[in-house]
PDB file of N, CA and C in Angstrom:
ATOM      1  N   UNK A   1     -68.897 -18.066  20.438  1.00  0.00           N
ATOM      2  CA  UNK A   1     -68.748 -17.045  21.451  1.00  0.00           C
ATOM      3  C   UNK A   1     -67.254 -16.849  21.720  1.00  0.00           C
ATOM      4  N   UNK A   2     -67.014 -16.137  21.464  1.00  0.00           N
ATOM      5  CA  UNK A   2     -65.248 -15.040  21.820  1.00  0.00           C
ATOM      6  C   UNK A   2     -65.011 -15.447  23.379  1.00  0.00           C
ATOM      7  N   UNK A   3     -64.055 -15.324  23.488  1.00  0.00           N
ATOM      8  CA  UNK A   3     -63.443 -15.432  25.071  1.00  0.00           C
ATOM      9  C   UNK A   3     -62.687 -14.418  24.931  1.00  0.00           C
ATOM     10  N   UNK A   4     -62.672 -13.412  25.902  1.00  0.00           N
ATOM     11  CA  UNK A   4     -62.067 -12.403  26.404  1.00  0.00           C
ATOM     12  C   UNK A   4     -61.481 -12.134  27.709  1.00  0.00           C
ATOM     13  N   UNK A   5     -59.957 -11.938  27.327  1.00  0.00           N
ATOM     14  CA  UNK A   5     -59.186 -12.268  28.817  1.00  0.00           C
ATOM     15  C   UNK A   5     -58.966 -10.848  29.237  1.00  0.00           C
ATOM     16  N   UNK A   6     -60.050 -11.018  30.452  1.00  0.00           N
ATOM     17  CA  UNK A   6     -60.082  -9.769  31.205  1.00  0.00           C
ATOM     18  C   UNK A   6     -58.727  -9.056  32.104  1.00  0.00           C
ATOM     19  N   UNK A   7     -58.261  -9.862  32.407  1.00  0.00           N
ATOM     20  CA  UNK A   7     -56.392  -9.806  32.913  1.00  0.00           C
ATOM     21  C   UNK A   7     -55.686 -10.640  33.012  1.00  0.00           C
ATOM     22  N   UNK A   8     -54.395 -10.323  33.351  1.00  0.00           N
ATOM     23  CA  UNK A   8     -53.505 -11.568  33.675  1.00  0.00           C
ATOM     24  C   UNK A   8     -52.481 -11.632  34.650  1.00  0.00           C
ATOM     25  N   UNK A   9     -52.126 -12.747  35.136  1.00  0.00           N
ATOM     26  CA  UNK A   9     -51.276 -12.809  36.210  1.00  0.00           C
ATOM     27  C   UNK A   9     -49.942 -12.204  36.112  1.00  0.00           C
ATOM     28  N   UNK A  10     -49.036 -11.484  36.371  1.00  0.00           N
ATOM     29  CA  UNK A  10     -47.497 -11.158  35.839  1.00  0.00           C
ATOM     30  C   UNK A  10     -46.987 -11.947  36.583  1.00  0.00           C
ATOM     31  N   UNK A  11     -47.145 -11.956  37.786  1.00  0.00           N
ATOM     32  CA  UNK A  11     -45.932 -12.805  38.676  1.00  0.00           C
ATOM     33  C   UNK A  11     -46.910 -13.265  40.513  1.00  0.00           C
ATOM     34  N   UNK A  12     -45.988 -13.667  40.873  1.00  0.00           N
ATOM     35  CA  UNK A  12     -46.618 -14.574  41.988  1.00  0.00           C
ATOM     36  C   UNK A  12     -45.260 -13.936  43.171  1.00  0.00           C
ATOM     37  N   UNK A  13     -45.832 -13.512  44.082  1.00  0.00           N
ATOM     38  CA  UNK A  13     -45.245 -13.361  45.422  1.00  0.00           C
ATOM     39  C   UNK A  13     -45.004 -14.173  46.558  1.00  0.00           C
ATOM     40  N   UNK A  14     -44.068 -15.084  47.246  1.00  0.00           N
ATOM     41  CA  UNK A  14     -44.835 -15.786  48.559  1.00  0.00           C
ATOM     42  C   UNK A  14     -43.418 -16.106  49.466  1.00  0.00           C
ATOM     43  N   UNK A  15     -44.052 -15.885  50.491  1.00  0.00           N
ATOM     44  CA  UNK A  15     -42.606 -16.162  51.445  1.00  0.00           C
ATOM     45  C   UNK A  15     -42.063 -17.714  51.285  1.00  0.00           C
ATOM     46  N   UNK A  16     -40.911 -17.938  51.503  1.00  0.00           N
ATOM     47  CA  UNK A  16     -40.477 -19.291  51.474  1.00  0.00           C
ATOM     48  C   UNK A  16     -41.391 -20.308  52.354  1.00  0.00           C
ATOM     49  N   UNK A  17     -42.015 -19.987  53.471  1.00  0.00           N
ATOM     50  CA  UNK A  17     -43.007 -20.982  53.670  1.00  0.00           C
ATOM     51  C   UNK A  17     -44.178 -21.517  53.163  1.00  0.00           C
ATOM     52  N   UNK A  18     -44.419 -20.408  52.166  1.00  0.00           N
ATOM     53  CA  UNK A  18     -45.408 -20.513  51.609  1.00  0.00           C
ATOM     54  C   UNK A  18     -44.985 -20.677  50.010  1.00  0.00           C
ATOM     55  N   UNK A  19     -44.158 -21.369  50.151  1.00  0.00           N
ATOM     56  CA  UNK A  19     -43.342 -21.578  48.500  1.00  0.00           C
ATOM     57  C   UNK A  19     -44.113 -22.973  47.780  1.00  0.00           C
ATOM     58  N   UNK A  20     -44.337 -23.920  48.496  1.00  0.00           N
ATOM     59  CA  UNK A  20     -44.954 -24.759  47.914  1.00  0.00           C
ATOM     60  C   UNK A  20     -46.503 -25.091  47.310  1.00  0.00           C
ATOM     61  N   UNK A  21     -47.192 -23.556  47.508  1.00  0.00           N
ATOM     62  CA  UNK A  21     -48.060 -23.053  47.505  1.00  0.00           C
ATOM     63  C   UNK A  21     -48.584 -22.883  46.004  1.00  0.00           C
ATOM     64  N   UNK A  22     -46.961 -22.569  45.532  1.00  0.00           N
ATOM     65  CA  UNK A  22     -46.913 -21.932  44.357  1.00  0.00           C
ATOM     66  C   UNK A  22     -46.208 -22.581  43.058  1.00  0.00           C
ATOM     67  N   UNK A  23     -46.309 -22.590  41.575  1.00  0.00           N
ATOM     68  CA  UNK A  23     -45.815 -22.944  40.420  1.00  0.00           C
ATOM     69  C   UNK A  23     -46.280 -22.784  39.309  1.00  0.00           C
ATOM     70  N   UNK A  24     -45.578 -23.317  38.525  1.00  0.00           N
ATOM     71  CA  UNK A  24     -46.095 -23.183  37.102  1.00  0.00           C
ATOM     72  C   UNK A  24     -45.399 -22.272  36.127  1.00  0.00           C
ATOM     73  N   UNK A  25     -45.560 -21.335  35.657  1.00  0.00           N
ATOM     74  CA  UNK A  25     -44.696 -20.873  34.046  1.00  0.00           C
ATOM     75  C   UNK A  25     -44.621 -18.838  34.685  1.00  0.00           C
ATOM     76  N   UNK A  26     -45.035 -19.023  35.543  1.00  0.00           N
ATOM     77  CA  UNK A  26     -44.954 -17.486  35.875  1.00  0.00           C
ATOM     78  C   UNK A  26     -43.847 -17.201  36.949  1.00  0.00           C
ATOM     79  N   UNK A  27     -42.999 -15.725  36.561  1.00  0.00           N
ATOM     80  CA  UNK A  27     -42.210 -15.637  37.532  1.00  0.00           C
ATOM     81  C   UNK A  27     -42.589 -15.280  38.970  1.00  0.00           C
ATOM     82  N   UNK A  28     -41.895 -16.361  39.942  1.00  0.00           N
ATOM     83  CA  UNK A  28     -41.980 -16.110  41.521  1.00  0.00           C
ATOM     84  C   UNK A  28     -40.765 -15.943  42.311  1.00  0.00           C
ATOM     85  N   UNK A  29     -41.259 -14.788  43.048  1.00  0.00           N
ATOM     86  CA  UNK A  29     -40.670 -14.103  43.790  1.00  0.00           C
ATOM     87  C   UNK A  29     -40.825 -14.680  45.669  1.00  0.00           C
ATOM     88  N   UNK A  30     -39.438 -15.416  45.845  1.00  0.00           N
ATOM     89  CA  UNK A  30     -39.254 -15.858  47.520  1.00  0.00           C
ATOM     90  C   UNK A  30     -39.038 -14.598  48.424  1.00  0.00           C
ATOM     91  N   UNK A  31     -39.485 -14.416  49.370  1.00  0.00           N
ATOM     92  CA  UNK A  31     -39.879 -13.323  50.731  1.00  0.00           C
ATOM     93  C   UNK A  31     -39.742 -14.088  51.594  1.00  0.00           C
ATOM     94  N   UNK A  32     -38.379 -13.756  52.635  1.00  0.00           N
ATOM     95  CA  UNK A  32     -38.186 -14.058  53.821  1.00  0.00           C
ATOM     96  C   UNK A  32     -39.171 -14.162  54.813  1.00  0.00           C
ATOM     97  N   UNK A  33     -39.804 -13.140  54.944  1.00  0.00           N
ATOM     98  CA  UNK A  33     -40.432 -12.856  55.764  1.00  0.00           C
ATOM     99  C   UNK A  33     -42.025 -11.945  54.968  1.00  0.00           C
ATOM    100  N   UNK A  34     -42.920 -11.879  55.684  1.00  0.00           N
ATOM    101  CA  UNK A  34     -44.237 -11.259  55.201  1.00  0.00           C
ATOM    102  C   UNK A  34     -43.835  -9.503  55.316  1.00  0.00           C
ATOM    103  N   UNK A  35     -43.537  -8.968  55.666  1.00  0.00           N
ATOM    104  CA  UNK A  35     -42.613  -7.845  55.422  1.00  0.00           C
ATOM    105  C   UNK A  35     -41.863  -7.485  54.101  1.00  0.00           C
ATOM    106  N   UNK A  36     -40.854  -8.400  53.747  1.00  0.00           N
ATOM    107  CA  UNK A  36     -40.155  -8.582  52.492  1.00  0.00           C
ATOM    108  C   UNK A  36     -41.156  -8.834  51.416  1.00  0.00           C
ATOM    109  N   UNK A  37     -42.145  -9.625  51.806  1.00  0.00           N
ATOM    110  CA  UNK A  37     -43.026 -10.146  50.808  1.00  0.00           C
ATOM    111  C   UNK A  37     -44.132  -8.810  50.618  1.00  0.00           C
ATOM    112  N   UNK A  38     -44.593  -7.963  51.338  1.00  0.00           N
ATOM    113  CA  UNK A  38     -45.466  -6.952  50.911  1.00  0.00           C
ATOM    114  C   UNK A  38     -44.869  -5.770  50.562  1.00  0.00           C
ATOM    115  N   UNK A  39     -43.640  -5.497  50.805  1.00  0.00           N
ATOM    116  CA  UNK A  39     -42.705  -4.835  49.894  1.00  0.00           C
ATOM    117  C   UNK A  39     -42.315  -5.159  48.446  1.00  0.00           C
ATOM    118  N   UNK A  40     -41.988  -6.371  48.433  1.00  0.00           N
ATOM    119  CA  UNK A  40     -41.578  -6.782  46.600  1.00  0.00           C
ATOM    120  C   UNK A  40     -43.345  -7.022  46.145  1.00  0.00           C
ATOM    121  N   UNK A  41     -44.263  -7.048  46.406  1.00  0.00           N
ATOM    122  CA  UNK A  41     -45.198  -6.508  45.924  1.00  0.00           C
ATOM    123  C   UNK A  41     -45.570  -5.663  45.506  1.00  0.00           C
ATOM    124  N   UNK A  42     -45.419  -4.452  46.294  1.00  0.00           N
ATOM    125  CA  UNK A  42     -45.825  -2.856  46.454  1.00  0.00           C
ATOM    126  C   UNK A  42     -44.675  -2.697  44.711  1.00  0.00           C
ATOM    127  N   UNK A  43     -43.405  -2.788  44.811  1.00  0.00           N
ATOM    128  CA  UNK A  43     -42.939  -2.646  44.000  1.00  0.00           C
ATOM    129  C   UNK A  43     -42.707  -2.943  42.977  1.00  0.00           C
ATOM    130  N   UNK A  44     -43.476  -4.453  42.582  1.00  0.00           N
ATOM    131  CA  UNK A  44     -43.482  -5.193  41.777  1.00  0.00           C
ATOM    132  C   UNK A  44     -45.240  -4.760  40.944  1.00  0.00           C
ATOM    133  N   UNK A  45     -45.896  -4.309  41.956  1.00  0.00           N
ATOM    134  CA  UNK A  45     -46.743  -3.513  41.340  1.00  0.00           C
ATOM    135  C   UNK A  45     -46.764  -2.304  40.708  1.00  0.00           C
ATOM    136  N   UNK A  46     -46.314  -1.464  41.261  1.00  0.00           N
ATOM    137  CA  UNK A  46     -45.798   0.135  40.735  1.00  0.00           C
ATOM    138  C   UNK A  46     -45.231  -0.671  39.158  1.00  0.00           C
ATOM    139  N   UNK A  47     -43.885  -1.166  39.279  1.00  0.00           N
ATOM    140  CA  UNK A  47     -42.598  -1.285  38.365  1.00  0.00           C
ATOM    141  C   UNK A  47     -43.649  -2.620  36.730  1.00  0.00           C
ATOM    142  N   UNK A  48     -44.498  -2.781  37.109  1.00  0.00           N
ATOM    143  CA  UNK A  48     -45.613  -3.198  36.572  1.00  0.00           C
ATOM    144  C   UNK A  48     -46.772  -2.833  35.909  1.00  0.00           C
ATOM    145  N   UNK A  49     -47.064  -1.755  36.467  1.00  0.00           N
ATOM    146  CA  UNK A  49     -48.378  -1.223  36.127  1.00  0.00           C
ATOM    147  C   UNK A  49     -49.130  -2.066  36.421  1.00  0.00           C
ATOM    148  N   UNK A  50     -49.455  -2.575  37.680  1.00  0.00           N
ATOM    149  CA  UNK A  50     -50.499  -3.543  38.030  1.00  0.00           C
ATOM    150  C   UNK A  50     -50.726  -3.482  39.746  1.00  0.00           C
ATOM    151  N   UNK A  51     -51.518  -4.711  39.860  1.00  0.00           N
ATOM    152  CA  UNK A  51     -52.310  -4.827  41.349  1.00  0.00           C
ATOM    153  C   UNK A  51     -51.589  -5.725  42.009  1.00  0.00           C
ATOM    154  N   UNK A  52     -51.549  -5.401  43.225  1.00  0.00           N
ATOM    155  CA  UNK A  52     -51.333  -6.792  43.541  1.00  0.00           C
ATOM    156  C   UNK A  52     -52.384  -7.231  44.897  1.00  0.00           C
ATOM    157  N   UNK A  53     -52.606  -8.692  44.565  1.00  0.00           N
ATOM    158  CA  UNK A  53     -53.924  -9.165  45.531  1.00  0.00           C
ATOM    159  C   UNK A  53     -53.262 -10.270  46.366  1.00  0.00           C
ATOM    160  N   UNK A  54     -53.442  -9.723  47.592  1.00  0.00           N
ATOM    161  CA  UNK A  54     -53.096 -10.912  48.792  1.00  0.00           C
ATOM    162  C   UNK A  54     -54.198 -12.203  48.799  1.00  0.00           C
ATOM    163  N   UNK A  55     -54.054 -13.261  48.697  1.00  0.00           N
ATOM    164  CA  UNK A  55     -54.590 -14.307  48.801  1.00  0.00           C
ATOM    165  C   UNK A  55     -54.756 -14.568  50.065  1.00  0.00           C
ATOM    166  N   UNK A  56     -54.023 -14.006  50.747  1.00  0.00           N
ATOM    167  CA  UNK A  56     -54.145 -14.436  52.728  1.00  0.00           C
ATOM    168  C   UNK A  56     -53.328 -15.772  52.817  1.00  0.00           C
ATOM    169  N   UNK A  57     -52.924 -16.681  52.408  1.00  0.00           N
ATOM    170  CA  UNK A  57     -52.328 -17.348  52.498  1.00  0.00           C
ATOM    171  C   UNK A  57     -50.270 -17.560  52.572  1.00  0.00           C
ATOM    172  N   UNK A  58     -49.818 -16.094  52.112  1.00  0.00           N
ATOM    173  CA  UNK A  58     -48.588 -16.111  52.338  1.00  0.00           C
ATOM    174  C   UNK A  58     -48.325 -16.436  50.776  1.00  0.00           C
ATOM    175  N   UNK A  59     -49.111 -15.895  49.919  1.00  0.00           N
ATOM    176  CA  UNK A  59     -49.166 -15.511  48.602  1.00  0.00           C
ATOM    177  C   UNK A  59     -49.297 -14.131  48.330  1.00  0.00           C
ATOM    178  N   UNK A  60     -49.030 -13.655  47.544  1.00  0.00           N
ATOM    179  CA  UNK A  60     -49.687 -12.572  46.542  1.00  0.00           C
ATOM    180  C   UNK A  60     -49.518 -12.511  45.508  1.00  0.00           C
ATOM    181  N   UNK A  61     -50.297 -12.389  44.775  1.00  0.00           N
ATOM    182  CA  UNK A  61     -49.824 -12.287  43.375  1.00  0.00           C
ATOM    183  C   UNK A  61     -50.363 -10.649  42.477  1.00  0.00           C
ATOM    184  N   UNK A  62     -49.767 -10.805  41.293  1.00  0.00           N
ATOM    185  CA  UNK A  62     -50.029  -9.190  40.636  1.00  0.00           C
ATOM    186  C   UNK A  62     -50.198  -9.333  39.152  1.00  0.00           C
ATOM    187  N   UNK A  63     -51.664  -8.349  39.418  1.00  0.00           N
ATOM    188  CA  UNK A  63     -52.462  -9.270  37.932  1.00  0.00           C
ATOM    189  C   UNK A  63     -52.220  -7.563  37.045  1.00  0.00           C
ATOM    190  N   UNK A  64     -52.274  -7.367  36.353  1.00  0.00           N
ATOM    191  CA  UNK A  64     -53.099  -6.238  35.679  1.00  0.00           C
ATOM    192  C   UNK A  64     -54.254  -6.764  35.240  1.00  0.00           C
ATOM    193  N   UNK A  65     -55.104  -5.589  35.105  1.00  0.00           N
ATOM    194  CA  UNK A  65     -56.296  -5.655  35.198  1.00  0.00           C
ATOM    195  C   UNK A  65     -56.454  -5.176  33.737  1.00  0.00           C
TER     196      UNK A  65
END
C-alpha cells in the first residue's frame, strides 16, 4: 500500500513565549507579540501559497494543502 502525503508543513509560527513549544528541521518564525505573530502568518501564507492553522496555543503553523 502507497503512502500519500496529503500536505506539508512549510514553516512554524510562535511568539517567543511560546518558543519552546516548537522544533525540529522546519523554519520558525519568533513573534513578539500575538499580533506580530498573526501577521507573519497572514504573510507567510499569501508569500507561500499556503494555510496557515492556529493551534491555539501561541503557535501557528502553514501547511499547503
Amino acid at each position: 500500500m502507497a503512502v500519500e502525503l496529503k500536505g506539508e508543513i512549510l514553516a512554524v509560527v510562535a511568539t517567543r513565549d511560546s518558543s519552546n513549544k516548537v522544533g525540529g528541521g522546519l523554519p520558525i518564525f519568533l513573534a513578539e507579540d500575538e499580533e506580530e505573530r498573526q501577521k507573519l502568518g497572514l504573510i507567510l501564507s499569501r508569500a507561500l501559497n499556503a494555510v496557515a492553522h492556529d493551534l491555539e496555543n501561541g503557535v501557528l503553523i502553514i501547511v499547503r494543502h
